[in-house]
C-alpha atoms as a PDB file:
ATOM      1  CA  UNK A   1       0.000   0.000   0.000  1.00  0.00           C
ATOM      2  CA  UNK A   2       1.723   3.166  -1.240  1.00  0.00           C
ATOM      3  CA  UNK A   3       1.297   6.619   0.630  1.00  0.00           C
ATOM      4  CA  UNK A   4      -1.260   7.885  -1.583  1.00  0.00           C
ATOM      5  CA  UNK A   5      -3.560   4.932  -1.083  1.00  0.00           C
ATOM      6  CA  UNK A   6      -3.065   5.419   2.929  1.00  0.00           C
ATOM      7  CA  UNK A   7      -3.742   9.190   2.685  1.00  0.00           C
ATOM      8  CA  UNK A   8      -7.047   8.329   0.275  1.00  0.00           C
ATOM      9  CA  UNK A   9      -8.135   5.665   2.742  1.00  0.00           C
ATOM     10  CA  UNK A  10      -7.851   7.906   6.073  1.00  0.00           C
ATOM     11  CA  UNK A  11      -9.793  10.518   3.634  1.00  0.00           C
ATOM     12  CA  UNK A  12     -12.353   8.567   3.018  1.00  0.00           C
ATOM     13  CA  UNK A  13     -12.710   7.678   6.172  1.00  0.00           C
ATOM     14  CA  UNK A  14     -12.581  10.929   8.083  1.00  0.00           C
ATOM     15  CA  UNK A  15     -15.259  11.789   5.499  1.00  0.00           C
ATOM     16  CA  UNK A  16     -17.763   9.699   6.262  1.00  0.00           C
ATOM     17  CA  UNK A  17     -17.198  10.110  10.204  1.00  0.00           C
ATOM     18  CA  UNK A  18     -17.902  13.732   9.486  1.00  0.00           C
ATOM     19  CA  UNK A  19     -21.162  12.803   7.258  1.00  0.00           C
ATOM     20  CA  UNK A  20     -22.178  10.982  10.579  1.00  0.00           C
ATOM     21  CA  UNK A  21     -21.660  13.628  12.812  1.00  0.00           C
ATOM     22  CA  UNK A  22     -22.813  15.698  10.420  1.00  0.00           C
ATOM     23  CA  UNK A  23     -25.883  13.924   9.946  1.00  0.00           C
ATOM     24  CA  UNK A  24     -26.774  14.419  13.466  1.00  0.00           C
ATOM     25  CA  UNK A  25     -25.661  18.164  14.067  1.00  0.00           C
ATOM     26  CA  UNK A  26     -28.146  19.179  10.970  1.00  0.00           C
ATOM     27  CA  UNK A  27     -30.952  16.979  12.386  1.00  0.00           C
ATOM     28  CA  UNK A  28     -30.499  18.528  15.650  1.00  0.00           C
ATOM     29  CA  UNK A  29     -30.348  21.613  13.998  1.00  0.00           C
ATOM     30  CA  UNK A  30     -33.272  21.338  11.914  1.00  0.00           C
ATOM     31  CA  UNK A  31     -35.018  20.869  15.892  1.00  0.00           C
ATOM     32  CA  UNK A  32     -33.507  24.506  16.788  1.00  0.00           C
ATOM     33  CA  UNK A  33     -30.378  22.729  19.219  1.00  0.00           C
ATOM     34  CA  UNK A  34     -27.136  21.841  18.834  1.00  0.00           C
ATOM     35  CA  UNK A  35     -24.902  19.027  20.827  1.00  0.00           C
ATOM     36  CA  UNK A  36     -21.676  20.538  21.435  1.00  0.00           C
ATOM     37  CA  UNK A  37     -19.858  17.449  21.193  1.00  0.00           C
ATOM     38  CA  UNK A  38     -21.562  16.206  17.736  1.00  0.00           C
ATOM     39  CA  UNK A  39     -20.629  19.874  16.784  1.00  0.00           C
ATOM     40  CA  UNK A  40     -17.069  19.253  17.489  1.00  0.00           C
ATOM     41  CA  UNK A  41     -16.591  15.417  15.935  1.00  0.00           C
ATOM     42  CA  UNK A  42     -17.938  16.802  12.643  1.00  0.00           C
ATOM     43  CA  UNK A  43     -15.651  19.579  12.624  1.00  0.00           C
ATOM     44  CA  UNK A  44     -12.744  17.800  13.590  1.00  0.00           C
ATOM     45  CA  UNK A  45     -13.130  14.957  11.342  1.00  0.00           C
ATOM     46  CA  UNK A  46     -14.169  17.071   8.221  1.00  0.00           C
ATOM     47  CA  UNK A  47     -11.201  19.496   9.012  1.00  0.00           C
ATOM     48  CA  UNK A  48      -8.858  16.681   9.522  1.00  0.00           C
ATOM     49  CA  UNK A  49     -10.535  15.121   5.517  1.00  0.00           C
ATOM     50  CA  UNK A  50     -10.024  18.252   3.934  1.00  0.00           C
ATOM     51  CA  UNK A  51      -6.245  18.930   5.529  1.00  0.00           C
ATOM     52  CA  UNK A  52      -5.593  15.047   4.296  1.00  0.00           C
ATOM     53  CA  UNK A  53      -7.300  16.147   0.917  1.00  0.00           C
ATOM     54  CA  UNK A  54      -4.798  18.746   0.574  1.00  0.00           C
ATOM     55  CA  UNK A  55      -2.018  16.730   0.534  1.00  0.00           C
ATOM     56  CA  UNK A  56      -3.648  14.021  -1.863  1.00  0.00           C
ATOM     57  CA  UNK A  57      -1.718  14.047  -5.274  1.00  0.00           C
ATOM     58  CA  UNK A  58      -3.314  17.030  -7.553  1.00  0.00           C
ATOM     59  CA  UNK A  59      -3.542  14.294 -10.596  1.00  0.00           C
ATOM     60  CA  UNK A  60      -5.510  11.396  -7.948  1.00  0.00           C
ATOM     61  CA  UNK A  61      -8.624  14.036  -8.394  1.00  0.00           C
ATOM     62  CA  UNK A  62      -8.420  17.457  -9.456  1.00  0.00           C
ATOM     63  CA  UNK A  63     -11.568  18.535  -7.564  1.00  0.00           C
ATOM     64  CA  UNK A  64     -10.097  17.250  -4.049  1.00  0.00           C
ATOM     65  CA  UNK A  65      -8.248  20.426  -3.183  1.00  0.00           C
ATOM     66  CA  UNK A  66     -10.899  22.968  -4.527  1.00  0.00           C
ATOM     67  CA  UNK A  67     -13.343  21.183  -2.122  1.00  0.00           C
ATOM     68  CA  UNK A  68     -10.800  20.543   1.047  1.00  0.00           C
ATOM     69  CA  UNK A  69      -9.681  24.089   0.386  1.00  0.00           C
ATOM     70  CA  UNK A  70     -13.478  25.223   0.148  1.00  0.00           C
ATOM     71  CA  UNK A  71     -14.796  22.840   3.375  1.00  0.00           C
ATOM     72  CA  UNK A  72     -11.587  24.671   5.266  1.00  0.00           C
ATOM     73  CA  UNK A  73     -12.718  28.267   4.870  1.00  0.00           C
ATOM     74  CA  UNK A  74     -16.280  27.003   5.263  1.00  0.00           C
ATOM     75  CA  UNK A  75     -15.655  25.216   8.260  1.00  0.00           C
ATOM     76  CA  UNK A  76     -13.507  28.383   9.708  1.00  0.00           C
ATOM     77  CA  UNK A  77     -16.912  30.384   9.233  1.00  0.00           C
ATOM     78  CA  UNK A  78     -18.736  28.167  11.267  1.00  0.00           C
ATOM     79  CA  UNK A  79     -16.089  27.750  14.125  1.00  0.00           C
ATOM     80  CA  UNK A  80     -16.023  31.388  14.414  1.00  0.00           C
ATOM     81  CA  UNK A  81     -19.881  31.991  14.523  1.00  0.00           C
ATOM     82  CA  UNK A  82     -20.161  29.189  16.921  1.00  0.00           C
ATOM     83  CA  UNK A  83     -17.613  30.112  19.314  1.00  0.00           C
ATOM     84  CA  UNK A  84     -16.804  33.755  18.822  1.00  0.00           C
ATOM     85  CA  UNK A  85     -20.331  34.785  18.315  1.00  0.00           C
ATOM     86  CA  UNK A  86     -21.807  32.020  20.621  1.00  0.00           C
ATOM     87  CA  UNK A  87     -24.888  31.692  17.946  1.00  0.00           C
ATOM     88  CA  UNK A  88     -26.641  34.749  18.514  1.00  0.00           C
ATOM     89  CA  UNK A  89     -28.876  36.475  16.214  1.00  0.00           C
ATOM     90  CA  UNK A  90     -27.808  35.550  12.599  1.00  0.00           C
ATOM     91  CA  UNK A  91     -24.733  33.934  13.996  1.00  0.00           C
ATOM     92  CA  UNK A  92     -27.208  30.850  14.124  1.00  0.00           C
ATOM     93  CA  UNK A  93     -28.112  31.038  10.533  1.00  0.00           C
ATOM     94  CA  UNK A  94     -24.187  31.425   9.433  1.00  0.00           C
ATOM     95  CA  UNK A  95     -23.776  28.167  11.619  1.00  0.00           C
ATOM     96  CA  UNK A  96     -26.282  26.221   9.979  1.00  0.00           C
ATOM     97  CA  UNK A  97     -25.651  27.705   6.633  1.00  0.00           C
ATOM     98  CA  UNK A  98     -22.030  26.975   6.770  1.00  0.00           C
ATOM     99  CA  UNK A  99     -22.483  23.564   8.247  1.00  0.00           C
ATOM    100  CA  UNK A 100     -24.764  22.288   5.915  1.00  0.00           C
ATOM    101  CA  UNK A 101     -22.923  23.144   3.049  1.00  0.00           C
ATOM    102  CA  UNK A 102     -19.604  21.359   5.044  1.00  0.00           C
ATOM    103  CA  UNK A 103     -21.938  18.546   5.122  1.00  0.00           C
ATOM    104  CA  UNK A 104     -23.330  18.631   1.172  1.00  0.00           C
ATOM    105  CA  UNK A 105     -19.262  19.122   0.301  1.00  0.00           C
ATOM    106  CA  UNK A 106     -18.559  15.740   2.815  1.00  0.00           C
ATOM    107  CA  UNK A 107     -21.515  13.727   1.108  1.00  0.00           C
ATOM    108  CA  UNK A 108     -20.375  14.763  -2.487  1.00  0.00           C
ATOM    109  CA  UNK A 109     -16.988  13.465  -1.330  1.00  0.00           C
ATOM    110  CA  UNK A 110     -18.281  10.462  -0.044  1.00  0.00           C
ATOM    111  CA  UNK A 111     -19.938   8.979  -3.148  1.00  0.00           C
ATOM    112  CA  UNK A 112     -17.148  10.261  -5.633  1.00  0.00           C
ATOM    113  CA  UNK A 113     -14.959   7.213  -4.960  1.00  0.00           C
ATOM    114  CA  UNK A 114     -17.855   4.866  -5.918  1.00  0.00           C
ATOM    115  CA  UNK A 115     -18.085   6.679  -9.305  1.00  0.00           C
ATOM    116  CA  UNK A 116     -14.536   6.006 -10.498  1.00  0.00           C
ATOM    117  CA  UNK A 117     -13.796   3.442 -12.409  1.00  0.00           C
ATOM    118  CA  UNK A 118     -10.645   2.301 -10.438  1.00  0.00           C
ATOM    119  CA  UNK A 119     -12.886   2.588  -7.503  1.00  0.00           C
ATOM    120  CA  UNK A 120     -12.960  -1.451  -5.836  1.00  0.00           C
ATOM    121  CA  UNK A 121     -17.166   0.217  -5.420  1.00  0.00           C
ATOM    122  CA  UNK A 122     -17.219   0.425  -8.953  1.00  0.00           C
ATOM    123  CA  UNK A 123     -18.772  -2.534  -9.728  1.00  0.00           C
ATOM    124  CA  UNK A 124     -21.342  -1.572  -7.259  1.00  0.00           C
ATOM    125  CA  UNK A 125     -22.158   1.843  -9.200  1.00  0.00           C
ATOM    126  CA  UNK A 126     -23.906   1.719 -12.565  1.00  0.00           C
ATOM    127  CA  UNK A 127     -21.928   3.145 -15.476  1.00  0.00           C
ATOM    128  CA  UNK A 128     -23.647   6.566 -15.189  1.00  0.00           C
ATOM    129  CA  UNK A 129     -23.658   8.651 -18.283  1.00  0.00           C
ATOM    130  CA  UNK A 130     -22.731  12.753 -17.559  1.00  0.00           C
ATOM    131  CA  UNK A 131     -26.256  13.888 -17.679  1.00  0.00           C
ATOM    132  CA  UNK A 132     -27.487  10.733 -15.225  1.00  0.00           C
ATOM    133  CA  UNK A 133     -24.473  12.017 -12.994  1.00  0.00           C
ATOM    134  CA  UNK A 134     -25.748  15.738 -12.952  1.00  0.00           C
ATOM    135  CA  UNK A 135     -29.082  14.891 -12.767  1.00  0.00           C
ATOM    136  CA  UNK A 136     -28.450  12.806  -9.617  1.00  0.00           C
ATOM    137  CA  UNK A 137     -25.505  15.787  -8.315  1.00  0.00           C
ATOM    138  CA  UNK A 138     -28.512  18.374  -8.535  1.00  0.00           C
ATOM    139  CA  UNK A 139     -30.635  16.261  -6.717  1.00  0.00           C
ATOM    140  CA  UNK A 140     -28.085  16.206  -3.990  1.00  0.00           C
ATOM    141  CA  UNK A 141     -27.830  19.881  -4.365  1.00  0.00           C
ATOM    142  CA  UNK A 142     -31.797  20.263  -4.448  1.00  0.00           C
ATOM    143  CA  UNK A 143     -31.895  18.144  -1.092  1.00  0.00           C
ATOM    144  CA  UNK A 144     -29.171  20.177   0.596  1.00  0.00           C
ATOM    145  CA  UNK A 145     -30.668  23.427  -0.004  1.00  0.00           C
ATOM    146  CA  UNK A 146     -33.962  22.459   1.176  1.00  0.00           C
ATOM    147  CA  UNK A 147     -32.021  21.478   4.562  1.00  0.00           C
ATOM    148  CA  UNK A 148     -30.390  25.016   4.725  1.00  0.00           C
ATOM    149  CA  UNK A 149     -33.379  26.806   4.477  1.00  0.00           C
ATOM    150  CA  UNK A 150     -35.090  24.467   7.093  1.00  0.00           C
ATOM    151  CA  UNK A 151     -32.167  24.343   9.211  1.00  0.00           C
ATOM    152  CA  UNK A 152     -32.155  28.100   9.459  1.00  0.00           C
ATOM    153  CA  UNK A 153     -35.252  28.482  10.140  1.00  0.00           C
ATOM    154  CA  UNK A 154     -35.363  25.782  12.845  1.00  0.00           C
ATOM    155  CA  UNK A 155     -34.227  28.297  15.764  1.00  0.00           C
ATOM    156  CA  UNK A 156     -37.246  30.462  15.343  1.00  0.00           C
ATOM    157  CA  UNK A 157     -39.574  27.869  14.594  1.00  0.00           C
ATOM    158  CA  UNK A 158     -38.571  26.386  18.220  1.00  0.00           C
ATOM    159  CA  UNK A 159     -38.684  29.890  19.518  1.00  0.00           C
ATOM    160  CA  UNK A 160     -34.690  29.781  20.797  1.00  0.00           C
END
């Protein structure tokens, strides 16, 4: 096992521990609460995916450090409304903006292995044409803004 497959592997994984946690922090946050220590496991573990990401090979996938770059500033926002700002007044809606996009960046991440061809999940993964594959990436998209919108609005809805 060379570096590069390590570093992809401990990617991978960090990823999908941070679509976990990440999981949970928007469904609380769809309620109008937040779990500190969910909060923290998703940022750790997508901060650690996108800081392995950045020292993947440029040529393994060119989109890898656009997104770890992207889920690094992102995730920054949301540290810094979360534990400068403490939440308050549209502090909460940066949060959940900023983590649910983390979260669509971590899921987009996630399945992207399973849709190369030297994937070992490629023979899971139907050969997928580019308009099947954009069709099903705006779905994804579709999904995840529909999540913002409720996740922002899930403070006042609970009246916190």
């Amino acid at each position: 096992m060379t570096i590069a497959n390590l570093l992809d592997l401990v990617y991978i994984l960090c990823d999908l521990l941070g679509v976990g946690f990440g999981a949970n922090v928007l469904l609380r946050l769809l309620h109008g609460e937040l779990l500190h220590n969910s909060a923290v496991f998703f940022l750790r573990s997508v901060l650690a995916a996108s800081i392995i990401g950045l020292f993947l090979p440029s040529h393994h996938s060119p989109a890898t450090h656009a997104v770890s770059m992207l889920s690094v500033y992102v995730s920054g926002v949301a540290i810094v409304a979360w534990k400068k700002f403490h939440l308050v007044g549209a502090w909460y809606s940066v949060f959940a903006l900023s983590t649910t996009v983390i979260l669509h960046l971590s899921v987009l991440v996630a399945i992207a292995p399973a849709t190369r061809a030297s994937s070992p999940f490629a023979v899971l993964v139907p050969v997928q044409s580019n308009p099947t594959l954009a069709l099903s990436q705006y779905i994804i998209m579709t999904l995840f803004a529909g999540l913002t919108i409720l996740a922002v609005k899930g403070r006042a809805k609970h009246g916190r």
